[in-house]
Protein backbone atom coordinates (compact mmCIF):
# COMPACT_ATOMS: atom_id res chain seq x y z
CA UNK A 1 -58.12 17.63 -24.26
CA UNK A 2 -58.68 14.54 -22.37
CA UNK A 3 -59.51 11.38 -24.43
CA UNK A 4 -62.00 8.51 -23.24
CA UNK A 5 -60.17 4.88 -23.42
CA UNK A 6 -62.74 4.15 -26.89
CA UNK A 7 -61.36 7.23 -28.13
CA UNK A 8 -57.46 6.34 -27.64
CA UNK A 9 -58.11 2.38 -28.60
CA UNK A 10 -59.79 4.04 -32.24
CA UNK A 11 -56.30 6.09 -32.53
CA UNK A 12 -54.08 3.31 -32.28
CA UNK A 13 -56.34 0.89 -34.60
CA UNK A 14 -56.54 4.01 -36.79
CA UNK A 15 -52.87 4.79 -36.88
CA UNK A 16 -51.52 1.42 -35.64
CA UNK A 17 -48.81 1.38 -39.29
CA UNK A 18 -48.00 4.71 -38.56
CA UNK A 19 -47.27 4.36 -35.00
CA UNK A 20 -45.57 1.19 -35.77
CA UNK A 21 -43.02 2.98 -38.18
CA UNK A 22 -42.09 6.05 -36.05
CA UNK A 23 -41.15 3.40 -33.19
CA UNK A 24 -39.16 1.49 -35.87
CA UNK A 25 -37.35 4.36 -37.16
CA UNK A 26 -36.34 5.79 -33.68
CA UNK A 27 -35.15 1.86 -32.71
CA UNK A 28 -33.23 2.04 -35.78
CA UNK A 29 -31.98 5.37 -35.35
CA UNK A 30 -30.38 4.61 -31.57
CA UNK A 31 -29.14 1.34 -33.14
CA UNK A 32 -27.25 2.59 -36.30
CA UNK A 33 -26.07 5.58 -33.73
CA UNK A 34 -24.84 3.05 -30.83
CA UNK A 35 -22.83 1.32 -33.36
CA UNK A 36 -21.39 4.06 -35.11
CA UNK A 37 -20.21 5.46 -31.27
CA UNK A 38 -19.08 1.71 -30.72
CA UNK A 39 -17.32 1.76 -34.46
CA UNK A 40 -15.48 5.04 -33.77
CA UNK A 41 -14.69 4.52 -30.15
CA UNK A 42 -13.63 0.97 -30.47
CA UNK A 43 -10.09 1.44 -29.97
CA UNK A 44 -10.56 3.65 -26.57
CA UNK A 45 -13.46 2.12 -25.12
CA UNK A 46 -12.12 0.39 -21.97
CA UNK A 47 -14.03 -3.10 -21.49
CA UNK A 48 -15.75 -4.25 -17.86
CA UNK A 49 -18.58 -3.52 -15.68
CA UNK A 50 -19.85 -0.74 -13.79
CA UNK A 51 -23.06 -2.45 -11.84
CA UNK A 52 -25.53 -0.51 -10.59
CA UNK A 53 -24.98 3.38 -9.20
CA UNK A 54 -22.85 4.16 -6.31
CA UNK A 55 -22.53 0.07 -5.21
CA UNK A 56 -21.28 -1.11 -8.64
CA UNK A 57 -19.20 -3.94 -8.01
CA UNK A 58 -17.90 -2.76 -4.72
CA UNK A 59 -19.37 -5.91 -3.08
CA UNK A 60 -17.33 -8.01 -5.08
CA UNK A 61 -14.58 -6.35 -4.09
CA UNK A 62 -14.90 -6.84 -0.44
CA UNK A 63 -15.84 -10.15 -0.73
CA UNK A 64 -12.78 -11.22 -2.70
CA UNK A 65 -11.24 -8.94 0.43
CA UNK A 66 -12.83 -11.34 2.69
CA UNK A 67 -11.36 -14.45 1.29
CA UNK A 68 -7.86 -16.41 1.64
CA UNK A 69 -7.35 -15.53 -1.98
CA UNK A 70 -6.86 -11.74 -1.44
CA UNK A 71 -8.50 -8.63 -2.72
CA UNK A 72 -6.04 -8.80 -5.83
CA UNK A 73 -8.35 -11.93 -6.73
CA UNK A 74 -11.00 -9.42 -7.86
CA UNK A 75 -8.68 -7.75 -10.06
CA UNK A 76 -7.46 -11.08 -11.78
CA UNK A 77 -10.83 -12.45 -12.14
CA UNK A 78 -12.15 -9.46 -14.07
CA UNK A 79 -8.47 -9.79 -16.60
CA UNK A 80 -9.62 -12.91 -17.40
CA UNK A 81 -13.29 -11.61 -18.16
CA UNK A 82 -12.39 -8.14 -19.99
CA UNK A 83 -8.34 -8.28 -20.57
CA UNK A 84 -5.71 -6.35 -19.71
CA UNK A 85 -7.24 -3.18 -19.60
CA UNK A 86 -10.74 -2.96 -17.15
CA UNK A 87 -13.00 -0.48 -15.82
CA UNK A 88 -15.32 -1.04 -12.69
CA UNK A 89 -17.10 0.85 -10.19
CA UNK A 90 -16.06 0.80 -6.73
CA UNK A 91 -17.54 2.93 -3.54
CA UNK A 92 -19.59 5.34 -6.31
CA UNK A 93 -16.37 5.66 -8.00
CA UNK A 94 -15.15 4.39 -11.88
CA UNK A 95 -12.14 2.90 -11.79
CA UNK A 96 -9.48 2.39 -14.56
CA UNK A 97 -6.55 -0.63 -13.98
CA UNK A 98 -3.82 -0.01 -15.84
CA UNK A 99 -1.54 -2.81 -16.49
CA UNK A 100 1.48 -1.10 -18.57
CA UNK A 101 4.83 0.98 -18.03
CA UNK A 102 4.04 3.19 -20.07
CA UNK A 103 0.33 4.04 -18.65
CA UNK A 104 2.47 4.22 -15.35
CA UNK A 105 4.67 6.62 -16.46
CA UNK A 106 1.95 9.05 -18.27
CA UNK A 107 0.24 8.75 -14.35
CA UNK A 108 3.27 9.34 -12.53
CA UNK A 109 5.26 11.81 -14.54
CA UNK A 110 1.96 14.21 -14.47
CA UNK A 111 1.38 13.74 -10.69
CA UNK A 112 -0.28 16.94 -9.69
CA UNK A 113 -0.76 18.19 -13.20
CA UNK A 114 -3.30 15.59 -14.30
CA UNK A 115 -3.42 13.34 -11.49
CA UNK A 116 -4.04 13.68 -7.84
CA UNK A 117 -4.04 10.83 -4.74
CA UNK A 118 -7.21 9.09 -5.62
CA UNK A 119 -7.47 6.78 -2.12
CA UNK A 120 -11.36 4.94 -1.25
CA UNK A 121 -12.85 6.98 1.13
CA UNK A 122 -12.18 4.26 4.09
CA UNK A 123 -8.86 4.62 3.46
CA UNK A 124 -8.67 8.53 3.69
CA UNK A 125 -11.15 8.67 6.35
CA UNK A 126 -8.83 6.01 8.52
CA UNK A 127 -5.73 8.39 8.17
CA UNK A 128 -7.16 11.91 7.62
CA UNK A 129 -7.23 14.34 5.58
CA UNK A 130 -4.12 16.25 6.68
CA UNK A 131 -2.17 13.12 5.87
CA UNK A 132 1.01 13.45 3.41
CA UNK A 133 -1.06 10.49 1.59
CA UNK A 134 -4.53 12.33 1.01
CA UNK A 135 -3.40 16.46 1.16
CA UNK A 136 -3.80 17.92 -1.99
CA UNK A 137 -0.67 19.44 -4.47
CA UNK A 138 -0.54 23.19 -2.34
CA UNK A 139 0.23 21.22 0.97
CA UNK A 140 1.57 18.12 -0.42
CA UNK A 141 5.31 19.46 -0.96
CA UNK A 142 5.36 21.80 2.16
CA UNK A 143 4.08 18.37 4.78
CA UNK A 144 6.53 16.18 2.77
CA UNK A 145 10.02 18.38 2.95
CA UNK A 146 9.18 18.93 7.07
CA UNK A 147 8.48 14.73 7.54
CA UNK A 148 11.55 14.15 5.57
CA UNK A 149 14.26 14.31 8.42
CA UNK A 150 13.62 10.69 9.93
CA UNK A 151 14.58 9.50 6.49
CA UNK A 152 17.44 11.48 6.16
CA UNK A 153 21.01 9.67 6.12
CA UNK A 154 21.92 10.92 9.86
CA UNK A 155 18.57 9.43 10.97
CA UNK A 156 18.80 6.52 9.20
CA UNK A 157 22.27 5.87 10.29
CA UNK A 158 21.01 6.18 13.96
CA UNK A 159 17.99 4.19 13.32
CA UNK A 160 20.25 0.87 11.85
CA UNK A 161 22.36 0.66 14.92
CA UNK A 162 18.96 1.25 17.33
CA UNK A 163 16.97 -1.07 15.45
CA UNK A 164 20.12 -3.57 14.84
CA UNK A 165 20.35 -3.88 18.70
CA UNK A 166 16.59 -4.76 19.04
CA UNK A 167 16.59 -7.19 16.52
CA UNK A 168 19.12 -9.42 17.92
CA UNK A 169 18.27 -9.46 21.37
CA UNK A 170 15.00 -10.55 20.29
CA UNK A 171 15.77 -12.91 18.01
CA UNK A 172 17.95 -14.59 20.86
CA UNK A 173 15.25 -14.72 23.11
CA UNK A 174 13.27 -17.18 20.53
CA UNK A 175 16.22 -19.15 19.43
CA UNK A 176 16.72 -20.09 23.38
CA UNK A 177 13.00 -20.80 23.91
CA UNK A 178 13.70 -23.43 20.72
CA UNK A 179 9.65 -22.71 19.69
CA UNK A 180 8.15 -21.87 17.16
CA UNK A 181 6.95 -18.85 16.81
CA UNK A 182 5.14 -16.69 13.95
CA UNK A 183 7.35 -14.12 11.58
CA UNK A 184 4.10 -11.83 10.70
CA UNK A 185 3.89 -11.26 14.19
CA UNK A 186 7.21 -11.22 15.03
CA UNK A 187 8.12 -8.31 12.40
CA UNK A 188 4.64 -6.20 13.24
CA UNK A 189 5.89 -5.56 16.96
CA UNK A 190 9.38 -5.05 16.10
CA UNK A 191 8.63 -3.05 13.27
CA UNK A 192 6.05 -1.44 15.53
CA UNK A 193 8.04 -0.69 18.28
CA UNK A 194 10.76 0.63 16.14
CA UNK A 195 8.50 3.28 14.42
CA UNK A 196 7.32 4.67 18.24
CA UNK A 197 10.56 4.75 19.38
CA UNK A 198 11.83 7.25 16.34
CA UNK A 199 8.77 8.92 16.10
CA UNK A 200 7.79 9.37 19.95
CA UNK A 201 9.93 7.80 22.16
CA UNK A 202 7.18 5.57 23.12
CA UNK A 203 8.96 2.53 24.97
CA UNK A 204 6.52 1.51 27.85
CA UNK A 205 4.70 -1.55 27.05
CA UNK A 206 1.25 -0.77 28.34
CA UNK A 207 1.36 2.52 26.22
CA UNK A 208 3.25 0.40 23.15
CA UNK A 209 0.32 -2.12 23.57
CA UNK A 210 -2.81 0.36 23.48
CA UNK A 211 -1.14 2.19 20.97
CA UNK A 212 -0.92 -0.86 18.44
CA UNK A 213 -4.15 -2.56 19.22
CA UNK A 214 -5.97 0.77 18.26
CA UNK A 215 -3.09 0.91 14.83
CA UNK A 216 -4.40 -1.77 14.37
CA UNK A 217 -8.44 -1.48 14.10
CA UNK A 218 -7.37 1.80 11.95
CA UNK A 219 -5.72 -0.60 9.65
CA UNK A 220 -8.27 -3.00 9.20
CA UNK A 221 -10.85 -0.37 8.07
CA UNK A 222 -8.97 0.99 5.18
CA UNK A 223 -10.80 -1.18 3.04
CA UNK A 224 -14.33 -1.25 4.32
CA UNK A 225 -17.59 0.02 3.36
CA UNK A 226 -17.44 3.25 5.08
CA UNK A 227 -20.80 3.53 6.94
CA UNK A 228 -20.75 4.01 10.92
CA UNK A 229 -22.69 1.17 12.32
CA UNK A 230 -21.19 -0.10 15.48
CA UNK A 231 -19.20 -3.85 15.12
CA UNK A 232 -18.21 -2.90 11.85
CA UNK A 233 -14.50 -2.69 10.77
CA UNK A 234 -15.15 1.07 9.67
CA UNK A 235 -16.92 1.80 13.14
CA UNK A 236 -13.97 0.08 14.94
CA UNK A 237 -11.35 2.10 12.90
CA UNK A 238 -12.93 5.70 13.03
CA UNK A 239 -13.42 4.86 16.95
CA UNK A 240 -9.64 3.79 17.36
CA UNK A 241 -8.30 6.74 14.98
CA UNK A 242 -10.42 9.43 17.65
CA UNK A 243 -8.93 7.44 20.46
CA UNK A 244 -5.09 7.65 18.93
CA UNK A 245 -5.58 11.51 17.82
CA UNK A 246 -6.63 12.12 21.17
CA UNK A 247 -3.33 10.35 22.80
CA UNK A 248 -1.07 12.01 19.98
CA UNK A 249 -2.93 15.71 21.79
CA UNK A 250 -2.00 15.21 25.10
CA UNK A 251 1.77 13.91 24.73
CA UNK A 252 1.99 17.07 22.46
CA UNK A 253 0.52 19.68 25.27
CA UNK A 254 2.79 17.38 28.12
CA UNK A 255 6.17 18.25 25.85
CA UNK A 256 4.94 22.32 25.09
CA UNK A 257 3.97 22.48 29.02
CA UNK A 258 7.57 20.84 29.87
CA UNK A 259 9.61 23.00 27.36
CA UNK A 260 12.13 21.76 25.53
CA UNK A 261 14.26 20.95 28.27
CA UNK A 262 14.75 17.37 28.69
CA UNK A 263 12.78 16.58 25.82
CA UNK A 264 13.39 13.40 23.56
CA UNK A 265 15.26 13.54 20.24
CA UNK A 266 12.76 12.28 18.08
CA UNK A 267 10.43 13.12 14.99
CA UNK A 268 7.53 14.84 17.38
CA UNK A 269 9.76 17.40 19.21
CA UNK A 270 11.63 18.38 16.37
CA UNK A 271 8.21 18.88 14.69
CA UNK A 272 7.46 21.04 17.74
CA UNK A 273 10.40 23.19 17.48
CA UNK A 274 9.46 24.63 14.61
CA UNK A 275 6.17 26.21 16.66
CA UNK A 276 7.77 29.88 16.41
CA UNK A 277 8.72 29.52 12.58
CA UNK A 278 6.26 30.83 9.69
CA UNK A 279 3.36 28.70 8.58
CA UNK A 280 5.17 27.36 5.15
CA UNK A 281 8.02 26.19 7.92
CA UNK A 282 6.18 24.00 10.47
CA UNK A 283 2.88 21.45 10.58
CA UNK A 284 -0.18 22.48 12.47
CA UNK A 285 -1.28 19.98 15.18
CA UNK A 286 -3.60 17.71 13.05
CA UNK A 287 -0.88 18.03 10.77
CA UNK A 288 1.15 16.43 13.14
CA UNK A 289 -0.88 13.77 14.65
CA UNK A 290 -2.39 12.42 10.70
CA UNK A 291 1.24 12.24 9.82
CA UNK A 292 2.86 10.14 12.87
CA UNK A 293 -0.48 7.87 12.72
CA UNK A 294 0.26 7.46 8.93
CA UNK A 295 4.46 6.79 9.31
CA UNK A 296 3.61 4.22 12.49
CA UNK A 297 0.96 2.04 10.06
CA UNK A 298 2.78 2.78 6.72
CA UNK A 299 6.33 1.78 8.46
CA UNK A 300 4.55 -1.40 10.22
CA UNK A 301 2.64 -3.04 7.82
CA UNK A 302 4.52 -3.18 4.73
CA UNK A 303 8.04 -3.71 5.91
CA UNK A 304 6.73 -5.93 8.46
CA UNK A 305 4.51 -8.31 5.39
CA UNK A 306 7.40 -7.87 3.28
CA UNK A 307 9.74 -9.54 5.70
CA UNK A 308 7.74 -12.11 6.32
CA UNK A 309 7.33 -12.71 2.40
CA UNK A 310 11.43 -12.72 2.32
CA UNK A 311 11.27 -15.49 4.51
CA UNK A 312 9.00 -17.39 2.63
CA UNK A 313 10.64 -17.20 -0.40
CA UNK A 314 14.01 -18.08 0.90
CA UNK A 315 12.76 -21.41 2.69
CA UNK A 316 11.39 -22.07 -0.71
CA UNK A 317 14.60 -21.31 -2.70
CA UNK A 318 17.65 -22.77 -0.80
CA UNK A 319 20.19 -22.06 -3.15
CA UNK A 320 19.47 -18.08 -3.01
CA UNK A 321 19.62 -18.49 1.05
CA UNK A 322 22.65 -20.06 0.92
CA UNK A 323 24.43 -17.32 -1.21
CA UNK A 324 22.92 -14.97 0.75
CA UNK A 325 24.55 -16.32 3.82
CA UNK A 326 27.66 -16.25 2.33
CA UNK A 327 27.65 -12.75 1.78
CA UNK A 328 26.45 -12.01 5.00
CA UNK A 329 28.96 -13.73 7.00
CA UNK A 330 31.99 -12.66 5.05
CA UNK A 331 30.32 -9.08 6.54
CA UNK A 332 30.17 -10.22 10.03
CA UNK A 333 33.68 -11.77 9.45
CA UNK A 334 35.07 -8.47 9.20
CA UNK A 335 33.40 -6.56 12.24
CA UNK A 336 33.94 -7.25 15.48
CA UNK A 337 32.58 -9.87 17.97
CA UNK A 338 28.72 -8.44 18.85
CA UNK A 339 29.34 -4.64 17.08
CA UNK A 340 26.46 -3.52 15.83
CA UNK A 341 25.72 -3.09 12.38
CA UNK A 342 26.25 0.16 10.87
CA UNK A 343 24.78 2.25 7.38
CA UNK A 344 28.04 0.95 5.78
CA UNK A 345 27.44 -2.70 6.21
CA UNK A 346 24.43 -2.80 4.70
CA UNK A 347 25.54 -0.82 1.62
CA UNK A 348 27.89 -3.53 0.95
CA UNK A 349 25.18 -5.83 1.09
CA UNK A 350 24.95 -6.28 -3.11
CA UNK A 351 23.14 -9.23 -3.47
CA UNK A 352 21.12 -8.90 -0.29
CA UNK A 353 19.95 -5.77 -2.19
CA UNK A 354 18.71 -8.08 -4.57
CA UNK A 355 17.10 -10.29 -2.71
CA UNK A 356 14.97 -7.40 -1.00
CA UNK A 357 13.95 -6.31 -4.42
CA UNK A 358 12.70 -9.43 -5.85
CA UNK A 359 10.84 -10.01 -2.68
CA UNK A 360 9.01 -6.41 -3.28
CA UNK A 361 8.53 -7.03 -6.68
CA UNK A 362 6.83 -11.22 -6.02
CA UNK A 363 5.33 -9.68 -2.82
CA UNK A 364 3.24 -6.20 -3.76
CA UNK A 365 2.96 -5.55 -0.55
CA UNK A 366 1.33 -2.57 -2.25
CA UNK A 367 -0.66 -4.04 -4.80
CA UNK A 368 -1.58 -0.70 -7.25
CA UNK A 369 -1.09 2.90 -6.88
CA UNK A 370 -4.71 4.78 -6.98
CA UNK A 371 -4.86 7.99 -8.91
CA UNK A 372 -7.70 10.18 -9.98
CA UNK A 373 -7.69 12.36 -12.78
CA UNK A 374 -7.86 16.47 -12.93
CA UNK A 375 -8.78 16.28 -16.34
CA UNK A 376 -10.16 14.28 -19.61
CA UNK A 377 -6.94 12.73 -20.80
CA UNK A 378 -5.74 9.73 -22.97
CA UNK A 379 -3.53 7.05 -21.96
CA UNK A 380 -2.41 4.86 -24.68
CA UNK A 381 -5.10 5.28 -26.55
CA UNK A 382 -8.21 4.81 -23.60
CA UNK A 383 -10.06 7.99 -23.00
CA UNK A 384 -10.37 8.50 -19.21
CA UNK A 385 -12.81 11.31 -18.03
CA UNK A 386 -11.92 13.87 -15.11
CA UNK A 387 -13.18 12.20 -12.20
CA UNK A 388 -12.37 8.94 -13.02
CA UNK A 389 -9.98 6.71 -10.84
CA UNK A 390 -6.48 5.22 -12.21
CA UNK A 391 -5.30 2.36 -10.50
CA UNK A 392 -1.43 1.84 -12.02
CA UNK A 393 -1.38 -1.98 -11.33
CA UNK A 394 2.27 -2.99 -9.58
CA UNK A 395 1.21 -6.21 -9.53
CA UNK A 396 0.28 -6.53 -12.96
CA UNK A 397 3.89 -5.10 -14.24
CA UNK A 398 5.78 -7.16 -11.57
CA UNK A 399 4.67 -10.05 -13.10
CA UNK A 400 4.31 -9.05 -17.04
CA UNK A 401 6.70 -12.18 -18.94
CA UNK A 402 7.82 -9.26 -21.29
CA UNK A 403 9.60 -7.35 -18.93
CA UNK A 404 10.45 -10.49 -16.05
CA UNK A 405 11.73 -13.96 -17.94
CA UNK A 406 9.71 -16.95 -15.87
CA UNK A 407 7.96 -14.15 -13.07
CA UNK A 408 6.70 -16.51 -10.81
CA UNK A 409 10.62 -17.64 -9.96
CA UNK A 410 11.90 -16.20 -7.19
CA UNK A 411 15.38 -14.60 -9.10
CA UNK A 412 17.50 -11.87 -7.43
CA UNK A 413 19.76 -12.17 -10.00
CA UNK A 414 17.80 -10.83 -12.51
CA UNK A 415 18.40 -7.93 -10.92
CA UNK A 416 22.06 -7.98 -12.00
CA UNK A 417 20.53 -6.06 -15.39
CA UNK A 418 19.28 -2.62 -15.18
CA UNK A 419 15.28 -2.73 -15.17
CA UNK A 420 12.76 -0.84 -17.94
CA UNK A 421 11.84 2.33 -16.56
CA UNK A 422 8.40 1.68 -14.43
CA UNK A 423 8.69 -1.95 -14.53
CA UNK A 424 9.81 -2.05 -10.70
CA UNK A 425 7.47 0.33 -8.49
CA UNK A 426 7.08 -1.31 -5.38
CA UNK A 427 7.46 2.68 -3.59
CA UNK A 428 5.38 3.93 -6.53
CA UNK A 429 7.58 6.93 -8.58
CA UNK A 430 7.60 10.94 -9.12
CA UNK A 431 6.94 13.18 -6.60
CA UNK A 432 5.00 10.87 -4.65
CA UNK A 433 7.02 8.15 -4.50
CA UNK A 434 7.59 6.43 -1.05
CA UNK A 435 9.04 8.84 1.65
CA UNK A 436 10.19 5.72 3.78
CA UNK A 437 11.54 4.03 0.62
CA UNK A 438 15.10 4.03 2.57
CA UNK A 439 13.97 3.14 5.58
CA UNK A 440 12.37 0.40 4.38
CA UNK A 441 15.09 -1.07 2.31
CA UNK A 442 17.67 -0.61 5.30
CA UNK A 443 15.42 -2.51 7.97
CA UNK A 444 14.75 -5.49 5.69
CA UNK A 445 18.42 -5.87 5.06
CA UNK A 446 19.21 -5.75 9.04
CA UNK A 447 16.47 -8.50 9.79
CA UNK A 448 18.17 -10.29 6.95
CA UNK A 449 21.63 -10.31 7.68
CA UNK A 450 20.81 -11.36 11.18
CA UNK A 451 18.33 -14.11 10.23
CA UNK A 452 20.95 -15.55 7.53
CA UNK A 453 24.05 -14.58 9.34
CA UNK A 454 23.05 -16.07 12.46
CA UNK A 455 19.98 -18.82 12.12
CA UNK A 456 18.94 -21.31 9.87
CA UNK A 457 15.14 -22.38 10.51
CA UNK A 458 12.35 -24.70 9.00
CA UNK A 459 8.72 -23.35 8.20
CA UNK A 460 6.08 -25.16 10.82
CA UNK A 461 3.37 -24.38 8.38
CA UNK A 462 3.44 -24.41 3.92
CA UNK A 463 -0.12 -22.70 3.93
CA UNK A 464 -0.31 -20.57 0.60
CA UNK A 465 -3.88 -19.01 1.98
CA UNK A 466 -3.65 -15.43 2.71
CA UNK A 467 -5.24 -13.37 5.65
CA UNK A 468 -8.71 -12.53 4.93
CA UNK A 469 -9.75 -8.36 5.64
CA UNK A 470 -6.31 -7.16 4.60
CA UNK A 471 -5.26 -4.39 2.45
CA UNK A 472 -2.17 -5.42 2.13
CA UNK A 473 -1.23 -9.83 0.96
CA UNK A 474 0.17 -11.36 3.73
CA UNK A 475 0.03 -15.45 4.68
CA UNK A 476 -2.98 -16.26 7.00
CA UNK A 477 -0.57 -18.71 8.87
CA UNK A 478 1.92 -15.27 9.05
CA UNK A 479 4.56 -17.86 8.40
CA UNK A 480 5.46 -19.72 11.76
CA UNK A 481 9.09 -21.01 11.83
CA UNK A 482 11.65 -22.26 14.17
CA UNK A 483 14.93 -20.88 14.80
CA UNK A 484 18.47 -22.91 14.85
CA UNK A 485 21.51 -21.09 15.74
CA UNK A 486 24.37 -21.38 13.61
């Protein structure tokens, strides 16, 4: 039945008390049942702002991406807002920041089991998806026992003494040219050519060059919105990552078509001696080629920013450089004229150990650890849903006054104490936790020893801002200095 408009007005007139209570009651009904939901679920509800489907406030994040503050500004402004504890949506996704040890260690310890790599899809589309960092728990433990060898204590022992010898005939070169000259940039090509050199026994220039430039691009689109439209920093990456996978394809048909004889040592040919073993015993091509572009950008990036950091914080804290230089030239004391340094030296390095720690912990090079979770699950007390992301916040924990006395000081020393469990996670923990953790640790201590050991210098520019479009905080002046010899 179809009414006419005179008919429906009459209804409503007719009715109007009626009609007026039934909307009442049903307002009434979703308010007394909101509350009760809000009532019970007080103590889990996790404050904060998920915007509008899909975008949320993934804007906001790029923007605070795209500023000399950092993308960790986004995270501290919405602290202040909601507290601690904060949910947001990001690229379609809700995420979770969790600011605590103990959330850290329900995340890490259950790895795999509740929690899988839970990366923004720029990110895993920059490295791909056969990548140690985005493969899911069935491949993860075969692709990480095969990349382990570089990082072994044989390699690592090798890599010191190679890397040793680059360093200082480097860092010569500058001190004679008396200019300055900028750290960030300094520490990305050594770093850089460092990381080819194990990997590929790539030591040509022109090749070094192309090679970084299109590192590089891949880099910067890690955090981007990830639509194709040519200019952007996603376009640029996606085009540079086709460009390296094709490179990393033809220098692994030139070594099969050459045999092994002649062949480099190095990470890529003993991946390709292992073509005749079973599948559980070698990586597949892509396998191969997402895993060296993901060591050369992991093993560039973050060592090289946290280098740069050290050096910061060192100008800025004289009396921990000058102890430090103590230590390091009772070492060269005791080793011959120009030997190189060796594994050994730098495990007597105590308090340069310490110093490389509290510059990971002030740093954050990596700022939190994403997750996402298998399963509905509780941490401390907030209900997370399966889906949902879980950001364990480093920086957040690095700089928590309960478990650091006066954070913001730079302190080695308060490393002279043993630490809370999952208060220090600069290389994340469990089964994921940093494969090039070693590595890492043993090349900031070499570019230590030889910058306290052998220079003093001055910082050209104090400029706090940080470089906008990066994933990872580094100065946007990449710290320019200039080198006196001792």
């Amino acid at each position: 039945m179809v009414w006419s408009k005179e008919e429906l007005i009459f209804f409503v007139r007719s009715f109007y008390d009626v009609l007026l209570a039934v909307l009442v009651s049903v307002g009434f009904m979703f308010y007394f049942s909101a509350k009760a939901k809000r009532t019970s679920g007080e103590r889990d509800r996790i404050p904060g702002r998920l915007g509008i489907p899909f975008v949320g406030e993934t804007f906001s994040l790029l923007s605070a991406t795209n500023s000399t503050k950092g993308c960790y500004e986004f995270v501290r402004l919405r602290r202040l807002w909601h507290g601690k504890w904060f949910k947001t949506r990001l690229f379609g996704k809700i995420h979770v920041f969790i600011p605590s040890t103990e959330g850290a260690k329900m995340v890490f310890a259950n790895d795999f089991a509740q929690f899988n790599k839970g990366y923004v899809k720029s990110m895993a589309d920059a490295v791909g998806k056969k990548s140690l960092l985005c493969v899911p728990h069935e491949s993860h433990r075969r692709i990480r026992r095969l990349l382990s060898d570089p990082f072994s204590i044989p390699s690592l022992s090798k890599f010191v003494t190679k890397f040793d010898k680059m360093l200082c005939q480097r860092l010569k070169k500058l001190e004679e040219h008396g200019k300055s000259f900028v750290v960030l940039d300094f520490n990305m090509k050594i770093a850089f050519d460092a990381m080819c050199k194990m990997l590929m026994s790539v030591t040509e220039e022109p090749m070094l060059q192309q090679i970084e430039r299109d590192c590089t691009d891949v880099s910067n689109a890690m955090l981007s919105f990830p639509v194709m439209i040519p200019g952007t920093r996603y376009y640029k990456g996606i085009k540079a990552r086709s460009r390296l996978m094709e490179r990393f394809r033809e220098m692994i048909e030139e070594r099969r078509g050459r045999g092994e004889g002649g062949a480099p040592e190095d990470f890529l040919q003993s991946m390709l001696e292992r073509d005749s073993l079973p599948p559980e015993e070698k990586l597949d091509d892509s396998e191969i080629m997402d895993n060296l572009l993901t060591l050369i950008i992991a093993g560039q990036t973050t060592t090289a920013a946290a280098m740069m950091w050290s050096v910061k914080f060192l100008d800025e804290n004289p009396d921990v450089q000058d102890r430090l230089r103590e230590e390091q030239l009772a070492i060269l004391r005791k080793k011959p004229q120009g030997a190189a340094l060796t594994l050994e030296d730098l495990n007597s390095m105590s308090y340069g150990l310490k110093v490389v720690k509290e510059t990971l912990r002030m740093s954050n090079v990596l700022l939190w650890y994403p997750r996402v979770a298998l399963t509905d699950c509780t941490i401390q007390g907030h209900n997370i849903k399966k889906g949902w992301h879980v950001n364990i916040d480093a920086t957040c924990i690095h700089y928590d006054p309960s478990m650091y006395k006066n954070p913001i000081q730079f302190n080695p020393s308060r490393f002279d104490e043993m630490q809370k469990p999952y208060s220090f996670i600069p290389f994340g923990s469990g089964p994921r936790t940093c494969l090039g953790m070693n590595m890492a640790k043993v090349t900031m201590l070499a570019f230590l020893h030889r910058m306290t050991s052998g220079y003093r210098w001055t910082v050209d520019d104090p400029d706090t801002s940080l470089e906008k479009k990066a994933h990872i905080p580094r100065l946007r002046s990449g710290c320019p200095i200039t080198l006196k010899a001792i």
